[in-house]
N, C-alpha and C. Protein backbone atom coordinates (compact mmCIF):
# COMPACT_ATOMS: atom_id res chain seq x y z
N UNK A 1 6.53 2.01 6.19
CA UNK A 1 5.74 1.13 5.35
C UNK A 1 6.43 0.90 4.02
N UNK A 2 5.79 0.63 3.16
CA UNK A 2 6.66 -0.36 1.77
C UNK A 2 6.81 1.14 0.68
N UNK A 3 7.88 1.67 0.32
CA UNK A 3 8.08 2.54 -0.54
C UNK A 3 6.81 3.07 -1.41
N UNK A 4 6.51 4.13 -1.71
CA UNK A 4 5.63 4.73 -2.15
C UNK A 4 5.46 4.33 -3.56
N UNK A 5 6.34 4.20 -4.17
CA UNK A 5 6.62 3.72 -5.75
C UNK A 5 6.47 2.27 -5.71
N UNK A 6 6.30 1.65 -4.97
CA UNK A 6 5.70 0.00 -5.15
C UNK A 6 4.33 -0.01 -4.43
N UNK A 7 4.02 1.15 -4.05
CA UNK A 7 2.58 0.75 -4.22
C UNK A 7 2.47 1.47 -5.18
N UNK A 8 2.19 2.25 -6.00
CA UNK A 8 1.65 3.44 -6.46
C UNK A 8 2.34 3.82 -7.97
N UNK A 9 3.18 3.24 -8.25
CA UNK A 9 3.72 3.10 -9.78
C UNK A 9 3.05 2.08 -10.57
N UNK A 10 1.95 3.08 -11.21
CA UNK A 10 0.88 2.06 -12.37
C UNK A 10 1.79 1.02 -12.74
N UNK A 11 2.43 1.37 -13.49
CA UNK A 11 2.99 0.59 -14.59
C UNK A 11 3.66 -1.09 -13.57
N UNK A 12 4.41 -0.77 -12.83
CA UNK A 12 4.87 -1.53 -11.27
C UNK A 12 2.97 -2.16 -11.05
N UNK A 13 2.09 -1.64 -10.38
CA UNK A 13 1.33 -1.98 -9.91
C UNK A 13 1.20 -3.30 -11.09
N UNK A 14 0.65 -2.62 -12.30
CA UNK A 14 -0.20 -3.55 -13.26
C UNK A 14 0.34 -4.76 -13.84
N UNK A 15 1.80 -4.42 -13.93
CA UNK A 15 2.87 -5.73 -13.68
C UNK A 15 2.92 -7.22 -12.85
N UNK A 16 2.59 -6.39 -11.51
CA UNK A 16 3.10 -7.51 -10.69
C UNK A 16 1.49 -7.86 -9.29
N UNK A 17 0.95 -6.86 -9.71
CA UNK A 17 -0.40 -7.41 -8.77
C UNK A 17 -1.62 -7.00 -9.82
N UNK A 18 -2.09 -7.80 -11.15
CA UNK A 18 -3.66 -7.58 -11.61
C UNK A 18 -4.53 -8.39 -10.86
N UNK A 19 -5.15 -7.40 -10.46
CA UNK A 19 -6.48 -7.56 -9.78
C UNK A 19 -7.77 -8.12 -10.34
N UNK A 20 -8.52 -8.98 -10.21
CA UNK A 20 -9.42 -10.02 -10.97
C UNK A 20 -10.53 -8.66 -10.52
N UNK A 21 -11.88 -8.85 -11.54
CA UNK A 21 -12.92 -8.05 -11.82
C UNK A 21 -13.30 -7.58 -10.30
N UNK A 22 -13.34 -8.80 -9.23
CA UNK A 22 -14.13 -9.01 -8.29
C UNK A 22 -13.55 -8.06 -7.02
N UNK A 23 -12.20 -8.49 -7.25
CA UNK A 23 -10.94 -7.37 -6.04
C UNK A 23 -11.35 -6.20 -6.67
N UNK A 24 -11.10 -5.72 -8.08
CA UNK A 24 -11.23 -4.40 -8.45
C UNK A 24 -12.81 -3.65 -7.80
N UNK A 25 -13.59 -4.58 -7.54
CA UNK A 25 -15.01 -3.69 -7.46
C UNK A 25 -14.93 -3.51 -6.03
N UNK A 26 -14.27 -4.56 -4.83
CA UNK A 26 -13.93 -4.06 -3.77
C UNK A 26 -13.38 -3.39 -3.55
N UNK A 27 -11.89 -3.07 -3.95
CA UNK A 27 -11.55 -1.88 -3.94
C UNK A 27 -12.09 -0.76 -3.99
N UNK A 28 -13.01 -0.83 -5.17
CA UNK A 28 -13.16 0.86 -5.36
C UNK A 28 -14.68 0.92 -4.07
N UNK A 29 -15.22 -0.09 -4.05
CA UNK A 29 -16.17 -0.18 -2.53
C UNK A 29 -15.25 0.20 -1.00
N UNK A 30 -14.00 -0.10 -0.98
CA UNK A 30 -13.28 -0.24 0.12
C UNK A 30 -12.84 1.52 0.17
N UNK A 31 -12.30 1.77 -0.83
CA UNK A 31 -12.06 3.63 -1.12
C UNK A 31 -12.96 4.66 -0.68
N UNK A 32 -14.16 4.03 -1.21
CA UNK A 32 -15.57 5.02 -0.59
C UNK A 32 -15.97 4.83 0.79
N UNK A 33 -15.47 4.17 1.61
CA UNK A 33 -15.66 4.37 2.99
C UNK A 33 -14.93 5.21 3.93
N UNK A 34 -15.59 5.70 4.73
CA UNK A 34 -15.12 6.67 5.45
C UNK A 34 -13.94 6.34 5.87
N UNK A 35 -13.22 7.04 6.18
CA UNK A 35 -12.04 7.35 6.50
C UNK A 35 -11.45 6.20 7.91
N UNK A 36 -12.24 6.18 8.59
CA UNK A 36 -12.11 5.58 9.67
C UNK A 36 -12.52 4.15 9.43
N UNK A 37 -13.61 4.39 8.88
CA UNK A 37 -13.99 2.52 8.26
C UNK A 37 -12.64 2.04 7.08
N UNK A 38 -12.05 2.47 6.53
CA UNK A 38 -11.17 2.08 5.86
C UNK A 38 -9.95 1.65 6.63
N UNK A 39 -10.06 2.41 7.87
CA UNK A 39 -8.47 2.48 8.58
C UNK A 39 -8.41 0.73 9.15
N UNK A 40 -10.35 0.35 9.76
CA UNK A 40 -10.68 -0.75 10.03
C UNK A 40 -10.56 -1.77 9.33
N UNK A 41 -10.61 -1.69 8.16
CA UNK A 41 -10.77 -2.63 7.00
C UNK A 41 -9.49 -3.10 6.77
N UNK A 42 -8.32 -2.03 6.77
CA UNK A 42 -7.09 -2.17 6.50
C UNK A 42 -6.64 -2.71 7.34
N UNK A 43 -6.55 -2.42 8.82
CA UNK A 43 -6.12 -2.76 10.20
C UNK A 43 -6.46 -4.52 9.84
N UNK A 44 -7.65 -4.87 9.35
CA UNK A 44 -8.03 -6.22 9.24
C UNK A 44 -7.34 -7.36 8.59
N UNK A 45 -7.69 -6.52 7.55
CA UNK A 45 -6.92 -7.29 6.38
C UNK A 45 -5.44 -7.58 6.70
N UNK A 46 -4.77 -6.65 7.10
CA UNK A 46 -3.15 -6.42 7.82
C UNK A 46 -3.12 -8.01 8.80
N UNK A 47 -3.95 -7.87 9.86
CA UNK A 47 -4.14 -8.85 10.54
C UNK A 47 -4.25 -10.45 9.51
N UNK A 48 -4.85 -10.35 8.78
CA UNK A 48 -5.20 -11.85 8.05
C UNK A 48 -3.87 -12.73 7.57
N UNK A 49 -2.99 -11.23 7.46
CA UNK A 49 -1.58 -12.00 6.83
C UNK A 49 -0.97 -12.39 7.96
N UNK A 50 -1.07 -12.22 9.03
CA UNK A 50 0.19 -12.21 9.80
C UNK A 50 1.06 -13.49 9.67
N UNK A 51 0.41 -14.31 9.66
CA UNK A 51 0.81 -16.05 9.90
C UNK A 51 1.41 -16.12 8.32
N UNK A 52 1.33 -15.02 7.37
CA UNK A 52 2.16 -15.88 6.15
C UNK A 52 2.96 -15.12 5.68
N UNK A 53 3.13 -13.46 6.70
CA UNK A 53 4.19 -13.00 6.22
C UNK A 53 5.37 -12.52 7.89
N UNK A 54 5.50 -13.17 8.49
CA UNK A 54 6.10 -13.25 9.98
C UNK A 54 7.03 -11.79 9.74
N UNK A 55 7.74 -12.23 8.32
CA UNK A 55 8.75 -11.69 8.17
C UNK A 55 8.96 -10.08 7.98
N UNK A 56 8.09 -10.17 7.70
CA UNK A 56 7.33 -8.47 7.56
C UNK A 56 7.22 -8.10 9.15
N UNK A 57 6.60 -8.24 9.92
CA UNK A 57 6.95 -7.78 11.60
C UNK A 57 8.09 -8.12 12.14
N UNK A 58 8.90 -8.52 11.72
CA UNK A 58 10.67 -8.85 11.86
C UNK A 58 11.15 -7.76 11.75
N UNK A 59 11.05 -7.47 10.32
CA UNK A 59 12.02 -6.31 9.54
C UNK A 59 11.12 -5.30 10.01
N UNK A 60 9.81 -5.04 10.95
CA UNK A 60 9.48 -3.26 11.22
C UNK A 60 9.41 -3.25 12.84
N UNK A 61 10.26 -4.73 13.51
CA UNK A 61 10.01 -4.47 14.49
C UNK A 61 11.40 -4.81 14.91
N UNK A 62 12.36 -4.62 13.83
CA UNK A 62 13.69 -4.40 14.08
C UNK A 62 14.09 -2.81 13.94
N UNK A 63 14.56 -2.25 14.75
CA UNK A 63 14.57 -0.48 14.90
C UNK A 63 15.67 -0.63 13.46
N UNK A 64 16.36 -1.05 13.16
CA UNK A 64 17.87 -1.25 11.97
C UNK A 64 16.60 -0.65 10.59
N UNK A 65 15.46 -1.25 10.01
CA UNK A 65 14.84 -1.20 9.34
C UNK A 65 13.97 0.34 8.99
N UNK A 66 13.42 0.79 9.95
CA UNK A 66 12.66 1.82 10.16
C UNK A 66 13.97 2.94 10.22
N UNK A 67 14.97 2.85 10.37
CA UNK A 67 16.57 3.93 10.62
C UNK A 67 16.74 4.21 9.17
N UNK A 68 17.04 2.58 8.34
CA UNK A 68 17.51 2.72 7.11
C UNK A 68 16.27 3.23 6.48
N UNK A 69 15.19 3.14 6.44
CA UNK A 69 14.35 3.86 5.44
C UNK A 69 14.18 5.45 6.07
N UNK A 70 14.15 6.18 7.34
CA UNK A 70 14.91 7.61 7.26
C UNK A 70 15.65 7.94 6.73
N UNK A 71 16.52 7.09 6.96
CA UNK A 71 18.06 7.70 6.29
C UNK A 71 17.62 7.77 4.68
N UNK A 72 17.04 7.29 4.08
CA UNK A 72 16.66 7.08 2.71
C UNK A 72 15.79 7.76 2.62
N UNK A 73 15.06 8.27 2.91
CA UNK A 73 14.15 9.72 3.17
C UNK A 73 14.90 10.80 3.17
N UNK A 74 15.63 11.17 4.01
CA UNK A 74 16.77 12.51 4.31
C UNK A 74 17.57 12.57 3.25
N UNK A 75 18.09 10.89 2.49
CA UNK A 75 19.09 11.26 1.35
C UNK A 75 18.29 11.77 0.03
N UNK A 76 17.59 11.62 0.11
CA UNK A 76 16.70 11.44 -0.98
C UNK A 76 16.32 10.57 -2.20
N UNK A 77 16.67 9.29 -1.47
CA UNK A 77 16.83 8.16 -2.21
C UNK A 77 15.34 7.37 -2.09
N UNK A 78 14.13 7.97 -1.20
CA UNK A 78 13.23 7.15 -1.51
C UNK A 78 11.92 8.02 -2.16
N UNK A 79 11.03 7.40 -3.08
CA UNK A 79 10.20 8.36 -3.75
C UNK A 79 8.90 8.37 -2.76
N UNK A 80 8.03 9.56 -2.53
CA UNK A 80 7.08 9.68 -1.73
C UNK A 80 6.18 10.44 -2.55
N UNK A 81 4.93 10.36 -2.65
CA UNK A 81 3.59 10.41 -3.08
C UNK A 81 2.68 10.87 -1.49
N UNK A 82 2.01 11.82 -2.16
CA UNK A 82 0.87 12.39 -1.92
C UNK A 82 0.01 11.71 -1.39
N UNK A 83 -0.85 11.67 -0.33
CA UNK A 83 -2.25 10.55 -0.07
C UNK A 83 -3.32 10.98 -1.09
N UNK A 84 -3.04 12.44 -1.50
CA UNK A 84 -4.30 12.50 -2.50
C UNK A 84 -3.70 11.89 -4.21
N UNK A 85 -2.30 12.23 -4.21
CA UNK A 85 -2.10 11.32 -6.07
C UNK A 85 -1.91 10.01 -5.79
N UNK A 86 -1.41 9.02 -4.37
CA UNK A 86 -1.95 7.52 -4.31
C UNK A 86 -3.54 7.31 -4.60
N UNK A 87 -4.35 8.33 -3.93
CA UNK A 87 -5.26 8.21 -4.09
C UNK A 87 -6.14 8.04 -5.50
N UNK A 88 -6.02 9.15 -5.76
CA UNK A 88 -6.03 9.05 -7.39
C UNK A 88 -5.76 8.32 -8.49
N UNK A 89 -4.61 7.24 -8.21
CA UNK A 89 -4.01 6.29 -9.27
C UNK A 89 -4.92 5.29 -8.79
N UNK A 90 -4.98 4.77 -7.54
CA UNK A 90 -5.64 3.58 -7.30
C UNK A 90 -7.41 4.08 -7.72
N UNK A 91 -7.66 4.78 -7.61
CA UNK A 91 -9.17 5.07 -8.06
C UNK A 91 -8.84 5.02 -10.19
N UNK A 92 -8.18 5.56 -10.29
CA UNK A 92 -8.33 5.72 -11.74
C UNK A 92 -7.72 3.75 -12.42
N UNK A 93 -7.08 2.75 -11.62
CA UNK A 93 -6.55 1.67 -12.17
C UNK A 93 -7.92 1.13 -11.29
N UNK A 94 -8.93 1.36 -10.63
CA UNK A 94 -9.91 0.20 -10.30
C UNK A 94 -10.90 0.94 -11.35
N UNK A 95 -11.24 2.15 -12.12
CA UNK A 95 -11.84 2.71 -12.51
C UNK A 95 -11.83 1.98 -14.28
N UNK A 96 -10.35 1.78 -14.53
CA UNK A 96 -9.82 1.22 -15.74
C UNK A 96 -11.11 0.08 -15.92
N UNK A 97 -11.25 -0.60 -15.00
CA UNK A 97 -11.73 -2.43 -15.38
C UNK A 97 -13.06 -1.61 -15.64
């Protein structure tokens, strides 16, 4: 999936995706659902793009893509976060508004 530090680097986040009042209150509605209802929600939403980002199932359904980001894992060239401190930033930047 997309490097841990582009989702999850405030400063990155607040830059390049602010979220209007209305996304922010879904969000933090979308967080409080169970675990499994979220997986649904996400699974969904994932689905809605397909038709405008093709290119994105290109590059993860080319094996070359998913190799180079191991290999960038093992070197230690890619940054990885916690599900509980992603968690935490995105609750504390929908918490901000």
């Amino acid at each position: 999936m997309m490097q841990a530090m582009g989702i999850c680097g405030t400063a990155h986040w607040r830059y390049n995706h602010v979220m209007s009042l209305e996304v922010s209150d879904l969000l933090k509605q979308a967080l409080a659902l169970p675990t499994e209802e979220r997986a649904t929600l996400a699974n969904t939403l994932l689905d809605s793009l397909e038709t405008a980002s093709e290119s994105v199932h290109e590059a993860w359904d080319n094996d070359d893509e998913v190799a180079r980001r191991i290999d960038d894992l093992k070197a230690g060239k890619a940054v990885t976060v916690t599900w509980q401190h992603l968690h935490q930033e995105l609750l504390a930047m929908v918490n901000e508004r």
